[in-house]
Protein backbone atom coordinates (compact mmCIF):
# COMPACT_ATOMS: atom_id res chain seq x y z
CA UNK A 1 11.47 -4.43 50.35
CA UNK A 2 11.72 -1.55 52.56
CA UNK A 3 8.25 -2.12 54.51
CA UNK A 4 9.97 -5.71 55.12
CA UNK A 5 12.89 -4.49 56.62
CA UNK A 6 11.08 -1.94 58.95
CA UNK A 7 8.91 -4.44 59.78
CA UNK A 8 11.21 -6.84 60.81
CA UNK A 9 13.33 -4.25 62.50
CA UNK A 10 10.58 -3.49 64.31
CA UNK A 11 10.05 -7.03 65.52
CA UNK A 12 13.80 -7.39 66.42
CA UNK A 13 13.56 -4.26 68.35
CA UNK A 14 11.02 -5.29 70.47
CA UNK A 15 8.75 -2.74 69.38
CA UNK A 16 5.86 -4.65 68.65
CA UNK A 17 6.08 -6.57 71.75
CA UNK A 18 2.33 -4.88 72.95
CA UNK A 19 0.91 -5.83 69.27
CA UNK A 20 -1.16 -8.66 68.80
CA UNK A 21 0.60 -11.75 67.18
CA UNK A 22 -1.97 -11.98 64.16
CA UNK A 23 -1.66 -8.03 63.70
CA UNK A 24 2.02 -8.05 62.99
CA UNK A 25 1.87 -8.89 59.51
CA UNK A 26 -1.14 -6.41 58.92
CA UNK A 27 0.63 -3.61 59.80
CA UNK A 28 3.61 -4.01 57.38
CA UNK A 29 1.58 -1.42 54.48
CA UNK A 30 0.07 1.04 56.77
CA UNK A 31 3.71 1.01 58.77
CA UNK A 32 5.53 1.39 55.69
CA UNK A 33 3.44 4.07 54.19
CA UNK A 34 3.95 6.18 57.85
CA UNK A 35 7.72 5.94 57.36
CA UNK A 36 7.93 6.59 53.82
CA UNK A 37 6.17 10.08 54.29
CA UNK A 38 7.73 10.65 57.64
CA UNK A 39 11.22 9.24 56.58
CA UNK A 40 12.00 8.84 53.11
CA UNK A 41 15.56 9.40 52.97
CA UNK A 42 15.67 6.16 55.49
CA UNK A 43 12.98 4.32 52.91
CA UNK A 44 15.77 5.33 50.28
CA UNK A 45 18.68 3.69 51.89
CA UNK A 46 16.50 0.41 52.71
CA UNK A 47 15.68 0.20 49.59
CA UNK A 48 18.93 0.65 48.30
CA UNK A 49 21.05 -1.78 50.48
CA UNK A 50 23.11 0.77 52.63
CA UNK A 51 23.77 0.53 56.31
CA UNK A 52 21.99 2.57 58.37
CA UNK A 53 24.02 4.49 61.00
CA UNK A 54 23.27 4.61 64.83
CA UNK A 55 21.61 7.81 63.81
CA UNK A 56 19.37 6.37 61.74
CA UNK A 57 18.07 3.80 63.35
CA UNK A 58 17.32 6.04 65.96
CA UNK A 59 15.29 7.92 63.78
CA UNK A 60 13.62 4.93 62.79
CA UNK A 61 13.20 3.48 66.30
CA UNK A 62 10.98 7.05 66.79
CA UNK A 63 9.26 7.03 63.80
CA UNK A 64 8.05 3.63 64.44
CA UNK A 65 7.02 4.50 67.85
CA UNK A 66 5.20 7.47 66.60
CA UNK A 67 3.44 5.31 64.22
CA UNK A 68 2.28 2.90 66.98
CA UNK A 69 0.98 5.65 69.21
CA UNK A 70 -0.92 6.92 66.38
CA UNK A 71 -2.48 3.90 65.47
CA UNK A 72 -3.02 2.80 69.52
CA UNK A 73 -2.68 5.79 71.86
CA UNK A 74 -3.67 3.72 74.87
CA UNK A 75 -1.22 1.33 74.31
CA UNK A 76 1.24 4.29 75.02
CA UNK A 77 -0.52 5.03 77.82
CA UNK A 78 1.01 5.45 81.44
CA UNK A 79 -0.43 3.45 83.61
CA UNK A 80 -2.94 4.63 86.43
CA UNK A 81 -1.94 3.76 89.77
């Protein structure tokens, strides 16, 4: 349920505004692998129904980020100009 929530909270966030429609749902296991190694105490409280705190969802917010560079680094990319 966790990689759900992520991913959805991802989508919400706008962070996956630069991913390809038809990727979205592809990235829900590889996503939610990242953030249970990188953040399992946030997995934990997913999974276990608690709110997460501004402080959390910060963390998440980077994690998620992190994950997307990883997986895309040009997307992250400045632009040249």
């Amino acid at each position: 349920m966790a990689r759900q929530v992520v991913l959805l909270h991802a989508v919400a966030q706008g962070l996956l505004d630069g991913v390809a429609e038809e990727r979205i749902s592809a990235l829900e296991g590889p996503l939610g692998r990242a953030l249970e190694s990188s953040e399992p105490g946030l997995c934990e409280r997913i999974e276990a129904g608690e709110a997460l705190s501004a402080d959390d969802r910060d963390r998440l917010d980077a994690a998620i980020r992190r994950f997307l560079e990883q997986e895309n680094p040009a997307a992250s990319a400045e632009p040249s100009g």
